[in-house]
PDB file of N, CA and C in Angstrom:
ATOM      1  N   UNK A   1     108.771  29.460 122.239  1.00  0.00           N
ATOM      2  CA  UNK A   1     108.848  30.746 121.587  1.00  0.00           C
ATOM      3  C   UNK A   1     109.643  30.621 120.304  1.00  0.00           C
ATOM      4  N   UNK A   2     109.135  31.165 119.125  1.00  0.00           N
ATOM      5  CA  UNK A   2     109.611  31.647 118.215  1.00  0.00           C
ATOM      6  C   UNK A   2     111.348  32.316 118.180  1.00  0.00           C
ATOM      7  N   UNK A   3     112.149  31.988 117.578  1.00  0.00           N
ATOM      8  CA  UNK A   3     113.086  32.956 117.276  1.00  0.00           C
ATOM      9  C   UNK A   3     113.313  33.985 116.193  1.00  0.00           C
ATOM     10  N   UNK A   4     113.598  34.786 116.522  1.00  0.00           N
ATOM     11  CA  UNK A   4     113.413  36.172 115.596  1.00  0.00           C
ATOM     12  C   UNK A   4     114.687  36.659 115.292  1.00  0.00           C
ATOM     13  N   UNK A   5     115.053  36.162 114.165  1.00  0.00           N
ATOM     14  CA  UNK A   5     116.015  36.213 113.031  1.00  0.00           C
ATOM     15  C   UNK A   5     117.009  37.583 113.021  1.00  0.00           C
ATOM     16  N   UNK A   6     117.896  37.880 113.212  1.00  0.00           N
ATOM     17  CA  UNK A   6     118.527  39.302 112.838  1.00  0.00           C
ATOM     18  C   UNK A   6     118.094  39.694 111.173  1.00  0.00           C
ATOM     19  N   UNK A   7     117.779  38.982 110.082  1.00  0.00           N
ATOM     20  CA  UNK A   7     117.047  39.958 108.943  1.00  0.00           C
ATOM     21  C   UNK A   7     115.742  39.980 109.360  1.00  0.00           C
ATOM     22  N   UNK A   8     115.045  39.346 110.267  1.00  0.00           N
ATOM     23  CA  UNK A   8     113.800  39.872 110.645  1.00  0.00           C
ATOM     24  C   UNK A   8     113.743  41.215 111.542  1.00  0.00           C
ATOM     25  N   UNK A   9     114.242  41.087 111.935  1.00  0.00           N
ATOM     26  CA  UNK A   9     114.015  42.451 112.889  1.00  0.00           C
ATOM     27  C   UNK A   9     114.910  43.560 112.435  1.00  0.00           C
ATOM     28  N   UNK A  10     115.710  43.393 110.929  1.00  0.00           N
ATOM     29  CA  UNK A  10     116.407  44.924 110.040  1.00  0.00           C
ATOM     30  C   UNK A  10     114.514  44.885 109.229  1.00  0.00           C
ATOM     31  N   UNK A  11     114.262  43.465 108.478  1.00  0.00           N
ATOM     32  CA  UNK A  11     113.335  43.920 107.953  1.00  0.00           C
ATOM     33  C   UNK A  11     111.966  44.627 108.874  1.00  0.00           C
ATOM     34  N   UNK A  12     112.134  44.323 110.257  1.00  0.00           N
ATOM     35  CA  UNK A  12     110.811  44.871 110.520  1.00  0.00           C
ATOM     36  C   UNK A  12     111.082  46.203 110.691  1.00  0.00           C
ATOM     37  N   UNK A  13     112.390  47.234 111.156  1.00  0.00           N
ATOM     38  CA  UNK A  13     112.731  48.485 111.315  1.00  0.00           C
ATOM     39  C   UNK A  13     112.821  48.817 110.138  1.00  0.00           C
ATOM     40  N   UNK A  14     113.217  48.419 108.891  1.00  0.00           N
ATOM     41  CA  UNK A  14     113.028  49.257 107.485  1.00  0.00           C
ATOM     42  C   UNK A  14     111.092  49.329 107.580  1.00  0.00           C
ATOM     43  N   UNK A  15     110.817  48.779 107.671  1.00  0.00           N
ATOM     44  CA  UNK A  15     109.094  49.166 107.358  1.00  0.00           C
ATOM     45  C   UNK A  15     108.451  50.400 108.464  1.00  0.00           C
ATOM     46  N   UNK A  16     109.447  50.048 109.366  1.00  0.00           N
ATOM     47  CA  UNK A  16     108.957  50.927 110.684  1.00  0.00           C
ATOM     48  C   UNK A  16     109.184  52.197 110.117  1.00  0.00           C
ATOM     49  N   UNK A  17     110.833  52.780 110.135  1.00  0.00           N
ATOM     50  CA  UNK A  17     111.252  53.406 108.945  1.00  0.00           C
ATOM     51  C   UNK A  17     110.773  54.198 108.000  1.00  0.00           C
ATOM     52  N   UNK A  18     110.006  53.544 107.277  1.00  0.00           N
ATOM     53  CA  UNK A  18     109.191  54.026 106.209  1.00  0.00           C
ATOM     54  C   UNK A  18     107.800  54.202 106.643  1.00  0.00           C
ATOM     55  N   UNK A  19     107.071  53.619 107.747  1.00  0.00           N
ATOM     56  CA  UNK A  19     106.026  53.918 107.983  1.00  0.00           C
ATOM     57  C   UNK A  19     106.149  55.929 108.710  1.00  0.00           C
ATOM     58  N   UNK A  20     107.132  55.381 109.701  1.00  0.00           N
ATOM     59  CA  UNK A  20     107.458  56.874 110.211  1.00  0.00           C
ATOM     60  C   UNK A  20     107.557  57.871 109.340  1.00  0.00           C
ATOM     61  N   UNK A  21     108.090  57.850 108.165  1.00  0.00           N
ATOM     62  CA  UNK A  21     108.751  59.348 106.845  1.00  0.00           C
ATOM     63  C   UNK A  21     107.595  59.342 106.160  1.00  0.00           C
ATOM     64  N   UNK A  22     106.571  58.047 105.970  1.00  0.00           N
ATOM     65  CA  UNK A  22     105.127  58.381 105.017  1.00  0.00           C
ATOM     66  C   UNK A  22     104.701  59.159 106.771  1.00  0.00           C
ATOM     67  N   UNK A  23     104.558  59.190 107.679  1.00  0.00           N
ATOM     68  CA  UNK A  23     103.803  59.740 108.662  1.00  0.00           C
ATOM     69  C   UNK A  23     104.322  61.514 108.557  1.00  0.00           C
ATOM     70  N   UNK A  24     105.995  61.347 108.370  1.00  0.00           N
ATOM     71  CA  UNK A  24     106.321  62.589 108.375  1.00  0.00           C
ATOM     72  C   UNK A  24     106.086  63.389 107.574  1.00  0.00           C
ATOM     73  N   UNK A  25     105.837  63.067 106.215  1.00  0.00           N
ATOM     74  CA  UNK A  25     105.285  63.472 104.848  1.00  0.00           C
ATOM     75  C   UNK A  25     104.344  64.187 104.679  1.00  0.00           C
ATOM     76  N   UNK A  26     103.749  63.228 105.429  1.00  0.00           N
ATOM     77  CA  UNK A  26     101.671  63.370 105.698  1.00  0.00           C
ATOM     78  C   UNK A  26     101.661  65.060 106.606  1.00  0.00           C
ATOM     79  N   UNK A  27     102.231  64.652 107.734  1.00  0.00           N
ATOM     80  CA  UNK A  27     102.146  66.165 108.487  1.00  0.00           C
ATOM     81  C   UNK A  27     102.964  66.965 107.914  1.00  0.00           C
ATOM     82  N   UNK A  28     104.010  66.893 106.947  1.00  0.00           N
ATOM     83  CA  UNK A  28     104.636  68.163 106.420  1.00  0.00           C
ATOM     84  C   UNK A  28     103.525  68.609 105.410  1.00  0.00           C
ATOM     85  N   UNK A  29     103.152  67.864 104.528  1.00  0.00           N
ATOM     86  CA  UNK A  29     102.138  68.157 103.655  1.00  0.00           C
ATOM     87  C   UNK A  29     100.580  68.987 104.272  1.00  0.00           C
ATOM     88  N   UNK A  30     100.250  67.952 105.526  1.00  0.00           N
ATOM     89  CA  UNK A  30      98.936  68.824 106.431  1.00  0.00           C
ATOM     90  C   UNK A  30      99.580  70.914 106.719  1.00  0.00           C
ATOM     91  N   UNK A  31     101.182  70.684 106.909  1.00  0.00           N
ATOM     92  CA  UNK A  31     101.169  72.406 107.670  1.00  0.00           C
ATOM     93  C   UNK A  31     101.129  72.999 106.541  1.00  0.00           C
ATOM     94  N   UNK A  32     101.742  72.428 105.491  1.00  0.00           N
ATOM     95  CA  UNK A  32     101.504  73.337 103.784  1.00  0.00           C
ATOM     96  C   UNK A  32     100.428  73.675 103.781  1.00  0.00           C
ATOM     97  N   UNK A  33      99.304  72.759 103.338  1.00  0.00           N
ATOM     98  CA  UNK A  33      97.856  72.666 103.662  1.00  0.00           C
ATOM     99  C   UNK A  33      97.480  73.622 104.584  1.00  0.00           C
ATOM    100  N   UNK A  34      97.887  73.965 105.707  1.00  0.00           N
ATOM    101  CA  UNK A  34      97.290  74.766 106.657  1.00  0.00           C
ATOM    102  C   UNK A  34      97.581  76.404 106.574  1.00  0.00           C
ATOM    103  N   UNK A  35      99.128  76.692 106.030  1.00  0.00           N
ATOM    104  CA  UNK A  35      99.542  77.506 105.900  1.00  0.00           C
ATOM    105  C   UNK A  35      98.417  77.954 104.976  1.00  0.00           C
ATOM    106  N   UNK A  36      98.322  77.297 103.534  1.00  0.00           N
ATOM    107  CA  UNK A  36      97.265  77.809 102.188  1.00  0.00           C
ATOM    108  C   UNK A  36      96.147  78.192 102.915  1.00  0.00           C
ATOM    109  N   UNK A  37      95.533  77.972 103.532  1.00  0.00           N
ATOM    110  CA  UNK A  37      94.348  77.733 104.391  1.00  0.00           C
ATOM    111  C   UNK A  37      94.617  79.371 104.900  1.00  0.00           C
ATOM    112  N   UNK A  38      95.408  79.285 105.521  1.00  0.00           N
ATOM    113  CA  UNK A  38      95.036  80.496 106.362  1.00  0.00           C
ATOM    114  C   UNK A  38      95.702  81.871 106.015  1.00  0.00           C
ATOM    115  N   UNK A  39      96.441  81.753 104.654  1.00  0.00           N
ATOM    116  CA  UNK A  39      96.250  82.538 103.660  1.00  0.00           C
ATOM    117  C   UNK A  39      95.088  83.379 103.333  1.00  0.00           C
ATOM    118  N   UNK A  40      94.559  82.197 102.507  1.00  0.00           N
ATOM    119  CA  UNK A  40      93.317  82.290 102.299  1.00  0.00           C
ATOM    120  C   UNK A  40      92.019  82.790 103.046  1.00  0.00           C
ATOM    121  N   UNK A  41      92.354  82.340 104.098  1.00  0.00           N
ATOM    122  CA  UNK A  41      91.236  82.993 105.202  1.00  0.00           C
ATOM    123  C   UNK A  41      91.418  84.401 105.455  1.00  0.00           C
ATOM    124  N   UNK A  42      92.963  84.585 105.688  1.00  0.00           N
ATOM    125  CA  UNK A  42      93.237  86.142 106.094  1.00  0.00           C
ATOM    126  C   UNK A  42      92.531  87.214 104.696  1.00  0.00           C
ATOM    127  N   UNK A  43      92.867  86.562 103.784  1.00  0.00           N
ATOM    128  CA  UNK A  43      92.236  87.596 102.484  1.00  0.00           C
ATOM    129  C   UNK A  43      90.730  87.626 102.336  1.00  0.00           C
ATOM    130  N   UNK A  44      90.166  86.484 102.606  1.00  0.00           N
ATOM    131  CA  UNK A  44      88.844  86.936 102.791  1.00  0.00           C
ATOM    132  C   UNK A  44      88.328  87.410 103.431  1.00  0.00           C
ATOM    133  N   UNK A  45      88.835  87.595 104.927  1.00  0.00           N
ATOM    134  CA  UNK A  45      88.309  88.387 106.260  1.00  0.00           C
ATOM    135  C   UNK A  45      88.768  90.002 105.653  1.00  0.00           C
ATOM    136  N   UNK A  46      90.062  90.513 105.188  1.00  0.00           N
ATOM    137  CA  UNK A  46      90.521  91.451 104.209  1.00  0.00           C
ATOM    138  C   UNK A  46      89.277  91.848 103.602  1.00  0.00           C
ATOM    139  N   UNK A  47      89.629  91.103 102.611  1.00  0.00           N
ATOM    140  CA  UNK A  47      88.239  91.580 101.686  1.00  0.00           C
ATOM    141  C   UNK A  47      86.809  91.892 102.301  1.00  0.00           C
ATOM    142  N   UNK A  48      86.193  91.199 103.215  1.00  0.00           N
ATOM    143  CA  UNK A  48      85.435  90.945 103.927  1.00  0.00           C
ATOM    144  C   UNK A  48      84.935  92.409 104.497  1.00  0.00           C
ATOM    145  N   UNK A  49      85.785  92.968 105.061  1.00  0.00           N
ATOM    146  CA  UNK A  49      85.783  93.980 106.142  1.00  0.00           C
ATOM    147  C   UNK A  49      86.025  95.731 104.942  1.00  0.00           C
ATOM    148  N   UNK A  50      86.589  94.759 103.819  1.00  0.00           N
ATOM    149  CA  UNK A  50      86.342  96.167 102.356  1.00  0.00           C
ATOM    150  C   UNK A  50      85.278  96.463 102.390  1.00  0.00           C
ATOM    151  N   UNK A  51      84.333  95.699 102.225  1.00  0.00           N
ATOM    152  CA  UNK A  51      82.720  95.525 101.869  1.00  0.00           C
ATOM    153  C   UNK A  51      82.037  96.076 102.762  1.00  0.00           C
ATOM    154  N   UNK A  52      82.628  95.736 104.180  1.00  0.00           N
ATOM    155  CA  UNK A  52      81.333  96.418 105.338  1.00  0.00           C
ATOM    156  C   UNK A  52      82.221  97.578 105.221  1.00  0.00           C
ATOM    157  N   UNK A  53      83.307  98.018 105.225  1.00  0.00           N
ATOM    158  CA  UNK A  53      83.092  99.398 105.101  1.00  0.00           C
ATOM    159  C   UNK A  53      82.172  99.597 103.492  1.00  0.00           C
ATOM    160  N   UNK A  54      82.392  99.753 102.509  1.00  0.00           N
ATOM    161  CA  UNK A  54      81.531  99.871 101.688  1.00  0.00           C
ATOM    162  C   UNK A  54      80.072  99.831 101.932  1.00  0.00           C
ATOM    163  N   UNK A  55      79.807  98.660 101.905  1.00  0.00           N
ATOM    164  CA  UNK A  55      78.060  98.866 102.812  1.00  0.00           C
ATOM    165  C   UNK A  55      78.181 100.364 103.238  1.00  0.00           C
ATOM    166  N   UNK A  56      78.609 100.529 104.764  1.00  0.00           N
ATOM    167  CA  UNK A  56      78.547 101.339 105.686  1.00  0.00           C
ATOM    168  C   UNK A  56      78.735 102.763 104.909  1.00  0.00           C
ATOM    169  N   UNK A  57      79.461 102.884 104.073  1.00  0.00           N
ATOM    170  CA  UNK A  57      79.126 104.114 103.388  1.00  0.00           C
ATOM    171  C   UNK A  57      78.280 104.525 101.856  1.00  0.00           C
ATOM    172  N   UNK A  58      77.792 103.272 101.732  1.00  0.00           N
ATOM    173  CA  UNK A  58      76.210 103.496 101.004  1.00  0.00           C
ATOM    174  C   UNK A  58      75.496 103.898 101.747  1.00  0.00           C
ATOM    175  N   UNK A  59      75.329 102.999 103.363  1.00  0.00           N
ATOM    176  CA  UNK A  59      74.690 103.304 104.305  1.00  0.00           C
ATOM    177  C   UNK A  59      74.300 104.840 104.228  1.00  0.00           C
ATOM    178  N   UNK A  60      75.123 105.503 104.671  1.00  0.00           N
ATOM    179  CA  UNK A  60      75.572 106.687 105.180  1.00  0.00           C
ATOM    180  C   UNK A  60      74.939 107.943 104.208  1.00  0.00           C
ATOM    181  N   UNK A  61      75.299 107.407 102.840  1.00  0.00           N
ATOM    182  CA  UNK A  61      74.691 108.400 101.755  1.00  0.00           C
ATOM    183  C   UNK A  61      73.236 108.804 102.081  1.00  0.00           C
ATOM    184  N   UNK A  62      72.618 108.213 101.762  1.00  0.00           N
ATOM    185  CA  UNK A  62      70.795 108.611 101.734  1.00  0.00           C
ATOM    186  C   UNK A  62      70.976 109.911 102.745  1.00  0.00           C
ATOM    187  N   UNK A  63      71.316 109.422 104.500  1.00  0.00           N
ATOM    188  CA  UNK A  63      71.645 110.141 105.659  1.00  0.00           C
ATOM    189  C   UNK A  63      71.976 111.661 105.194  1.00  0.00           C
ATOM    190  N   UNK A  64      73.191 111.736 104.122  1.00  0.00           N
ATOM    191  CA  UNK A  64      74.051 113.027 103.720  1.00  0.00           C
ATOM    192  C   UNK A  64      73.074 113.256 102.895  1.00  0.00           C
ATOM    193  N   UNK A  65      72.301 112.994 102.290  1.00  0.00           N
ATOM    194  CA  UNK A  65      71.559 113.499 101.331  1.00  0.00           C
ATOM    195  C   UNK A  65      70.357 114.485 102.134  1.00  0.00           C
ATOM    196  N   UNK A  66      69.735 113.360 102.156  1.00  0.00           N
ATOM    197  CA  UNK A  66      68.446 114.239 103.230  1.00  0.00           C
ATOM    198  C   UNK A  66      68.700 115.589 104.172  1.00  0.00           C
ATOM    199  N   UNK A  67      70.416 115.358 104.815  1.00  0.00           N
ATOM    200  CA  UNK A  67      70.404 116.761 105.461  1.00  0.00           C
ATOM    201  C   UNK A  67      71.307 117.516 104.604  1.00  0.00           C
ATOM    202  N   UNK A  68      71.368 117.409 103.647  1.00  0.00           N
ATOM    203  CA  UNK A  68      71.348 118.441 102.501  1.00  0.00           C
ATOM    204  C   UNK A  68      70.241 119.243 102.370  1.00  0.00           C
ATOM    205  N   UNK A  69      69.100 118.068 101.774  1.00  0.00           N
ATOM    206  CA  UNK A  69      68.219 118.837 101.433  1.00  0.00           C
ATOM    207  C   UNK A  69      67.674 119.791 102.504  1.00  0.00           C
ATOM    208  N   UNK A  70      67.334 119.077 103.943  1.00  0.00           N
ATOM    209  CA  UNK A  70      66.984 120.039 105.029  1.00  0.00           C
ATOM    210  C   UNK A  70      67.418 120.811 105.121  1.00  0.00           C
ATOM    211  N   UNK A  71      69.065 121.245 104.818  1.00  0.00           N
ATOM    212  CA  UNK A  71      69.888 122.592 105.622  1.00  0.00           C
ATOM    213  C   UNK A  71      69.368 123.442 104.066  1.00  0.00           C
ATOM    214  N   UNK A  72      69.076 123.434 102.745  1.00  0.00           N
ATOM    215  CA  UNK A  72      68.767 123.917 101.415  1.00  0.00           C
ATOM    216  C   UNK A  72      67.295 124.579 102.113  1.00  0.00           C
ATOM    217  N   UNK A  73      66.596 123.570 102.689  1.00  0.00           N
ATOM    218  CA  UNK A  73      64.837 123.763 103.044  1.00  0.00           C
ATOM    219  C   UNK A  73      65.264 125.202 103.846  1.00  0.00           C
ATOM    220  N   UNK A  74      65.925 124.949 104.778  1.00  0.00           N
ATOM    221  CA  UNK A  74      65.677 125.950 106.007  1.00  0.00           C
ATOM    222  C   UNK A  74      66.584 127.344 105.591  1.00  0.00           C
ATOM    223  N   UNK A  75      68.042 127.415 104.788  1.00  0.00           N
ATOM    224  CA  UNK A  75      68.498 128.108 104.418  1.00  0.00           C
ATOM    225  C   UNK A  75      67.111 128.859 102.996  1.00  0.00           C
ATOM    226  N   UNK A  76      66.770 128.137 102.320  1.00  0.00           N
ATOM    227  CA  UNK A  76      65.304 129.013 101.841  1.00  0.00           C
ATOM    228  C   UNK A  76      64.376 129.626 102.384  1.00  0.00           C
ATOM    229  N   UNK A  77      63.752 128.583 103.246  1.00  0.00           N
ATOM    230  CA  UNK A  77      63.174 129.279 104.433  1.00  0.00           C
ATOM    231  C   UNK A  77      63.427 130.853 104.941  1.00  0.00           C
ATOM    232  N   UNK A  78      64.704 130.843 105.576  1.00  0.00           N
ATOM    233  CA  UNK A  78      65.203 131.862 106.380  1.00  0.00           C
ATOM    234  C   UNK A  78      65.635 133.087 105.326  1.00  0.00           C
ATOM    235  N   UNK A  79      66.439 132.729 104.106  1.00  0.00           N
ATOM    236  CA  UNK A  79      65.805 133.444 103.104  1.00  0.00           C
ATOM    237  C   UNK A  79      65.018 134.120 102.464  1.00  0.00           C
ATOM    238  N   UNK A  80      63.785 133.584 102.618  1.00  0.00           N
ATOM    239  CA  UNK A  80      62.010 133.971 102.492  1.00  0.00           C
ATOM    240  C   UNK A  80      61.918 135.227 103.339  1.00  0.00           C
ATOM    241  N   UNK A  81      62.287 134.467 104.709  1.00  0.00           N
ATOM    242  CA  UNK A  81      62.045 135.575 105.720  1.00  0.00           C
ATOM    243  C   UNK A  81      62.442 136.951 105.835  1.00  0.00           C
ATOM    244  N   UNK A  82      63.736 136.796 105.778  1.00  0.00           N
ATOM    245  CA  UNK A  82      64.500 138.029 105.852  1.00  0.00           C
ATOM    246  C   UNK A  82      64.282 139.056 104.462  1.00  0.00           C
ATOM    247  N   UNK A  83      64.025 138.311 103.431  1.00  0.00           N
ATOM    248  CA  UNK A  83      63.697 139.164 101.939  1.00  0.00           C
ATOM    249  C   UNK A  83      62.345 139.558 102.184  1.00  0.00           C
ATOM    250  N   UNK A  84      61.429 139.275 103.003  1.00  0.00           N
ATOM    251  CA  UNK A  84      59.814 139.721 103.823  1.00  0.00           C
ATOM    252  C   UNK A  84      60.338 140.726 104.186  1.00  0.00           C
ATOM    253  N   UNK A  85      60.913 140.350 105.433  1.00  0.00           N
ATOM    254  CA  UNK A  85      61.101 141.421 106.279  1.00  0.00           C
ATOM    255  C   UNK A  85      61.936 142.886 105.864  1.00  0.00           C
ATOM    256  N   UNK A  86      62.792 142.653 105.020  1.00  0.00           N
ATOM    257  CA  UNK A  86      63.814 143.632 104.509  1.00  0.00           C
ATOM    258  C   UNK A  86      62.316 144.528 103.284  1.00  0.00           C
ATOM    259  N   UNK A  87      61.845 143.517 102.708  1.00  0.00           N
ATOM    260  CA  UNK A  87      60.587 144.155 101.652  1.00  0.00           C
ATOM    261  C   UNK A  87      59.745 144.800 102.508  1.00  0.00           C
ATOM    262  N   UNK A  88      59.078 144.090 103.602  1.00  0.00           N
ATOM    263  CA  UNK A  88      58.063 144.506 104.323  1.00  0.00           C
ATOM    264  C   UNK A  88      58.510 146.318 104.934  1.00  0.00           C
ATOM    265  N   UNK A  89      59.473 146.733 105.400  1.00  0.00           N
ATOM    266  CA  UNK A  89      60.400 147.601 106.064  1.00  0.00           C
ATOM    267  C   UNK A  89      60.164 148.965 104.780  1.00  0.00           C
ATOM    268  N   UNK A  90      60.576 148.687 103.780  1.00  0.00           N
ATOM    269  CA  UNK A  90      61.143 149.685 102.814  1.00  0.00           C
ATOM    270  C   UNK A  90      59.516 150.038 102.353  1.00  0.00           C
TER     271      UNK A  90
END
């Protein structure tokens, strides 16, 4: 067997060392990374959910429109009638 030097084995724990703090680096840098990430995600689901409401009340318009016009139709209608009937009378 080989003998293994006391500066061999400081030099092999300095590399160890440094392999470990580039490892620690790496994952401090990945949760930054993740944090931005899900920033980002939260504002687009935000935004996201602006829009379907929006949609949903374009949606909705035509709907308000049309029974406009119907309750206008039938309020004429019933109008008609009663100015008949009140004419028809006299």
């Amino acid at each position: 067997m080989s003998e293994v030097t006391l500066s061999e084995i400081e030099r092999r724990l300095a590399v160890c060392e440094q392999a470990v703090k580039d490892l620690s680096d790496k994952i401090t840098a990945t949760d930054h990374n993740l944090v931005a990430t899900t920033t980002t995600l939260n504002s687009v689901l935000a935004t996201l959910g602006e829009l379907k409401g929006a949609v949903e009340s374009l949606k909705a318009r035509p709907a308000t429109m049309w029974d406009k016009l119907i309750y206008a139709v039938i309020g004429a209608a019933a109008a008609a009638v009663i100015t008949y009937l009140i004419g028809g009378r006299v």
